[in-house]
N, C-alpha and C. Protein backbone atom coordinates (compact mmCIF):
# COMPACT_ATOMS: atom_id res chain seq x y z
N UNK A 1 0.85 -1.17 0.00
CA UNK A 1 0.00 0.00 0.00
C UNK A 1 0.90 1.24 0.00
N UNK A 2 0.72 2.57 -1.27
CA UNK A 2 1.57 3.11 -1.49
C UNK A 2 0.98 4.11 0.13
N UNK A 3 2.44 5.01 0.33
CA UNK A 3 2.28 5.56 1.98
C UNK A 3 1.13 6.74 1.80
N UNK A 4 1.04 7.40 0.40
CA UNK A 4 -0.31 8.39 0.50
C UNK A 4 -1.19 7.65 1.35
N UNK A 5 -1.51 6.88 0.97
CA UNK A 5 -2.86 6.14 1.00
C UNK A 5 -2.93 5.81 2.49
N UNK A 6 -2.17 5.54 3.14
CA UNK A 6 -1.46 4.99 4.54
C UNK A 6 -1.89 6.09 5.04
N UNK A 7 -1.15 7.72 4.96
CA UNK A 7 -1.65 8.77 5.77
C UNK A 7 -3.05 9.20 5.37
N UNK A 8 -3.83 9.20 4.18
CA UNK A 8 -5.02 9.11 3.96
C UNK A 8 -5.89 8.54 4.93
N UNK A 9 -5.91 7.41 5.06
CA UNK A 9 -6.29 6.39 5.71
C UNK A 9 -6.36 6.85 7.52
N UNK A 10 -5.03 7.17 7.64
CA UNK A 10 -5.10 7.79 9.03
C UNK A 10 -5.82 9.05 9.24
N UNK A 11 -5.40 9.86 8.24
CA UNK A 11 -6.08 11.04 8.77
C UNK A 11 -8.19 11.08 8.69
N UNK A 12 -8.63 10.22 7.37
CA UNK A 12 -9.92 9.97 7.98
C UNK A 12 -10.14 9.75 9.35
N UNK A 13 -9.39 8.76 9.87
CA UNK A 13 -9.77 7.84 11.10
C UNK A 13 -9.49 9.14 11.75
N UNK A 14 -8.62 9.85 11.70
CA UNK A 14 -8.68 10.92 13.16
C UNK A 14 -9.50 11.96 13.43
N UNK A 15 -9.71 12.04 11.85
CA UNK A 15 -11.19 13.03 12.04
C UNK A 15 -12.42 12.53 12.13
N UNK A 16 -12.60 11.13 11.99
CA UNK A 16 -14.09 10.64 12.66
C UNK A 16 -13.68 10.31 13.99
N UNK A 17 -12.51 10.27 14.46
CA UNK A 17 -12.88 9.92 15.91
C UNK A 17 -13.12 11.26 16.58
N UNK A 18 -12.34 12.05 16.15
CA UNK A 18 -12.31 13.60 16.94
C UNK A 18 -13.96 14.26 16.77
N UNK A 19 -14.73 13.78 15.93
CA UNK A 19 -16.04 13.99 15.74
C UNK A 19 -16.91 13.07 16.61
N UNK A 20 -16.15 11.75 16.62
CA UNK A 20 -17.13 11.06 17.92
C UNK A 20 -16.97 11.34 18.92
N UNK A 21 -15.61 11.79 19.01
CA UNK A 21 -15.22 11.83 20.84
C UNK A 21 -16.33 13.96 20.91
N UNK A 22 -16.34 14.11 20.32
CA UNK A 22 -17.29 15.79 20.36
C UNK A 22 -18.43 14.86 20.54
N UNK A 23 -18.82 13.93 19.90
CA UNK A 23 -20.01 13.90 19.51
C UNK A 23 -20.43 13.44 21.08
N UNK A 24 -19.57 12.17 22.06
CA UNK A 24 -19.44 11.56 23.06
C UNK A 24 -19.66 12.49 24.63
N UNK A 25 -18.86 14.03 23.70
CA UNK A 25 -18.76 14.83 24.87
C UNK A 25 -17.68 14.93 25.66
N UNK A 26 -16.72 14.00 25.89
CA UNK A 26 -15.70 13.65 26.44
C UNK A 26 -14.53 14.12 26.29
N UNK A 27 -14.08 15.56 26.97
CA UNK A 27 -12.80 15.97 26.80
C UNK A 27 -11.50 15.43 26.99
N UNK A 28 -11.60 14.22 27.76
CA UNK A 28 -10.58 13.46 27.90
C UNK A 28 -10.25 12.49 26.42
N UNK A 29 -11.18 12.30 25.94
CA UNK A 29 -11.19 11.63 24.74
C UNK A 29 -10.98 12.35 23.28
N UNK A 30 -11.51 13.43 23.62
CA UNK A 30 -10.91 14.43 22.74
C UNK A 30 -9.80 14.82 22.37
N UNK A 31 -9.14 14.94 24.00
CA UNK A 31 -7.64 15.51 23.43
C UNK A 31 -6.64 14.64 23.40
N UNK A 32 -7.00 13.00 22.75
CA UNK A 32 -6.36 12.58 22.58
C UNK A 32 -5.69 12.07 21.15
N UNK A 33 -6.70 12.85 20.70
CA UNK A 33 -5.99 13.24 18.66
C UNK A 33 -4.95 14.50 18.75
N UNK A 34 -5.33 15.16 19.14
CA UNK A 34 -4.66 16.29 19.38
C UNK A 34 -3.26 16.08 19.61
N UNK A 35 -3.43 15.31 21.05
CA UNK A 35 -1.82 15.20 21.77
C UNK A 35 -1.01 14.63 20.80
N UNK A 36 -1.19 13.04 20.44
CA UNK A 36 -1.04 12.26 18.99
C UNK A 36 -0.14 13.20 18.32
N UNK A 37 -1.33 14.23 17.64
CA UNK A 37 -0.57 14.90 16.45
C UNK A 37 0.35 15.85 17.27
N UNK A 38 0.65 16.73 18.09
CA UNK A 38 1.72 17.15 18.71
C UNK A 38 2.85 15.91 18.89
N UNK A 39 2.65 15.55 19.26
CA UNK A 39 3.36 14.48 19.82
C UNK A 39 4.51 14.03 17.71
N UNK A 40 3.42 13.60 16.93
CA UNK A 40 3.79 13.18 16.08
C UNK A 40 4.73 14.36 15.44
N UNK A 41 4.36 15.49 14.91
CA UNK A 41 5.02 16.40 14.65
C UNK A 41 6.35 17.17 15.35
N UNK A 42 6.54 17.04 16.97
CA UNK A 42 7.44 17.02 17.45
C UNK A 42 8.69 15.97 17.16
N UNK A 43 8.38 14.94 17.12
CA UNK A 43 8.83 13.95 16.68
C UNK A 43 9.61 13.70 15.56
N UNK A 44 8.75 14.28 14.13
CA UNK A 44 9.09 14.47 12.99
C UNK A 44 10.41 15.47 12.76
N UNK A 45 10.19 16.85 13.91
CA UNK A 45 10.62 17.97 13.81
C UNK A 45 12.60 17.84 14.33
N UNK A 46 12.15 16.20 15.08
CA UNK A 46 13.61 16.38 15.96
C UNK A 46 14.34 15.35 15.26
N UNK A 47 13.49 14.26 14.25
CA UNK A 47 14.02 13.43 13.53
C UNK A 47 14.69 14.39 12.27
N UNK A 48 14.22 15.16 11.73
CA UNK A 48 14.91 15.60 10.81
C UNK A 48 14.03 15.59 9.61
N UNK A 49 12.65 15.18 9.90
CA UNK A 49 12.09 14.95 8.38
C UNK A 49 11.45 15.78 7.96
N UNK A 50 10.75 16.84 8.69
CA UNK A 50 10.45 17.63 8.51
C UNK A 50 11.27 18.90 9.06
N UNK A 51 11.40 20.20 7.73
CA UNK A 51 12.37 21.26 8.20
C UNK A 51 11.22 22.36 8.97
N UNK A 52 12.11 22.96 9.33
CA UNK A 52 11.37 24.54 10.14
C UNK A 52 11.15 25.49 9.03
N UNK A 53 9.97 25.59 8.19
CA UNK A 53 9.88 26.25 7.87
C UNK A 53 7.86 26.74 7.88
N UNK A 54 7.79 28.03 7.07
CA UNK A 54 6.40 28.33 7.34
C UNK A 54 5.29 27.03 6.98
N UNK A 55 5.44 26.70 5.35
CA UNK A 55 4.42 25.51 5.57
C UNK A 55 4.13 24.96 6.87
N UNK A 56 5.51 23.94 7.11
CA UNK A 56 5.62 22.88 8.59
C UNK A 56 5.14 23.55 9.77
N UNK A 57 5.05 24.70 9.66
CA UNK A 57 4.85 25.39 11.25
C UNK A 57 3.49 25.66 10.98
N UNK A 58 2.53 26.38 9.98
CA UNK A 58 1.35 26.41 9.74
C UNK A 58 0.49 25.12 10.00
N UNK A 59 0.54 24.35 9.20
CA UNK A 59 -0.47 23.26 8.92
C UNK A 59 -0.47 22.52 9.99
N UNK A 60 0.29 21.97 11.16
CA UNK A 60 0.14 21.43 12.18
C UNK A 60 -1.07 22.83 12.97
N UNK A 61 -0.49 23.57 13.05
CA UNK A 61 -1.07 24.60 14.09
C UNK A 61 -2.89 24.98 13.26
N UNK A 62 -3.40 24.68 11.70
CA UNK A 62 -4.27 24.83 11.18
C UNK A 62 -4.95 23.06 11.41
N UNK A 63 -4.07 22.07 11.77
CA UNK A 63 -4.84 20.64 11.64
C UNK A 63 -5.26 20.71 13.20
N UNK A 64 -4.68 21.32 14.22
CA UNK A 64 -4.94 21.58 15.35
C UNK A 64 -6.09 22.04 15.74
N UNK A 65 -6.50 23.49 14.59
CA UNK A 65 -7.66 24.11 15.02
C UNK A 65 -8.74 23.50 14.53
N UNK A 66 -8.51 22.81 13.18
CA UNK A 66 -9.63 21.87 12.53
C UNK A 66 -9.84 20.71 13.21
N UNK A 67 -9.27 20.55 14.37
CA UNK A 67 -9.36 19.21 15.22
C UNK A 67 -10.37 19.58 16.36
N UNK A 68 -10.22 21.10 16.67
CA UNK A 68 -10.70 21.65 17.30
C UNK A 68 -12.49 22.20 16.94
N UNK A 69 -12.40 22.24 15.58
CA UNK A 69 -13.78 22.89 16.03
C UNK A 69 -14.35 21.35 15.14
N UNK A 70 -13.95 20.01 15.16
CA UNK A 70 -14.57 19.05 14.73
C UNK A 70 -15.22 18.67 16.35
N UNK A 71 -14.42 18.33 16.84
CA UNK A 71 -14.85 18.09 18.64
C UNK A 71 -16.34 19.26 18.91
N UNK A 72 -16.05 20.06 18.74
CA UNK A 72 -16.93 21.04 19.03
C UNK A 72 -18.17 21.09 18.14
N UNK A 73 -18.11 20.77 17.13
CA UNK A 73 -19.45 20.52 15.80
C UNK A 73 -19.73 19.30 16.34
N UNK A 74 -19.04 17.90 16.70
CA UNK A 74 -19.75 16.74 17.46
C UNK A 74 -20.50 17.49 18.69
N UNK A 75 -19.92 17.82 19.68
CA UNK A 75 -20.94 18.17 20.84
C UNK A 75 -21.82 18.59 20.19
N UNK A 76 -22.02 20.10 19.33
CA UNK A 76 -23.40 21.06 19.35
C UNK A 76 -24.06 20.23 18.60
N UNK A 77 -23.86 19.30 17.55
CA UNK A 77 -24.83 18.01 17.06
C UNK A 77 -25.12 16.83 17.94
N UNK A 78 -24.80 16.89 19.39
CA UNK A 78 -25.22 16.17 20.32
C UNK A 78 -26.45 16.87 21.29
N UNK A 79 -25.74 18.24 21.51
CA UNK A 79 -26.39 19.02 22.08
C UNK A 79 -27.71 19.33 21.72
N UNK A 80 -28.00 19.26 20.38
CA UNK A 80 -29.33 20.00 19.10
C UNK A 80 -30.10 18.28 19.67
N UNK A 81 -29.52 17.54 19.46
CA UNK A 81 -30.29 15.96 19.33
C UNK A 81 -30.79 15.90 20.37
N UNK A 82 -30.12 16.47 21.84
CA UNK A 82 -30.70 16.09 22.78
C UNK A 82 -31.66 17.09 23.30
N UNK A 83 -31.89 18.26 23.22
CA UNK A 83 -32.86 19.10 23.04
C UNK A 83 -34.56 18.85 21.75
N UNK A 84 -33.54 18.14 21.08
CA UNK A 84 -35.00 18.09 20.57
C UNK A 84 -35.50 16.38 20.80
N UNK A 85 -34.55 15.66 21.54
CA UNK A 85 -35.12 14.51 22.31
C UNK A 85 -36.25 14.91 23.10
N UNK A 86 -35.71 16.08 23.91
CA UNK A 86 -36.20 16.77 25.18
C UNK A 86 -37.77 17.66 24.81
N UNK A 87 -37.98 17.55 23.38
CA UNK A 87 -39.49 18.43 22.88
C UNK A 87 -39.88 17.42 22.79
C-alpha cells in the first residue's frame, strides 16, 4: 500500500474519531488526537524529516484548530439531538 494512501487512511480515522469523541462529549477523549498529532510532529521535527519552515509550522497549528472545532461541531450536534429529544 503506497504511503499516500497509509496517511489518507489515518487522517480519515482521526477526524471521525475527533467527531465522535465531540459527539461523546468527552474531553478526555478528545484531546487525545490532538496530543497524537503534537506528539507526532514534534517527533518528525527532531528526527529531521520535517524542516522549520512556514508551511511545517502552519499546517500542524491549522490541523490543530480543525481538530478543534470538529470536537466542538460533534458536541453542538449532540447538544441540538438532545434538546429536541427533550421536545
Amino acid at each position: 500500500m503506497p504511503i499516500q494512501t497509509t496517511i489518507l487512511i489515518v487522517i480519515i480515522i482521526a477526524i471521525v474519531l475527533q467527531y465522535l469523541f465531540g459527539y461523546l462529549k468527552n474531553p478526555y477523549l478528545g484531546s487525545i488526537v490532538p496530543i497524537l498529532s503534537i506528539i507526532l510532529v514534534i517527533y518528525l521535527f527532531t528526527k529531521g524529516t520535517m524542516d522549520l519552515n512556514v508551511k511545517n509550522i502552519l499546517m500542524p497549528i491549522i490541523g490543530l484548530s480543525a481538530m478543534g472545532f470538529l470536537y466542538s461541531d460533534g458536541k453542538s450536534k449532540r447538544l441540538k439531538k438532545e434538546e429536541n429529544d427533550a421536545n
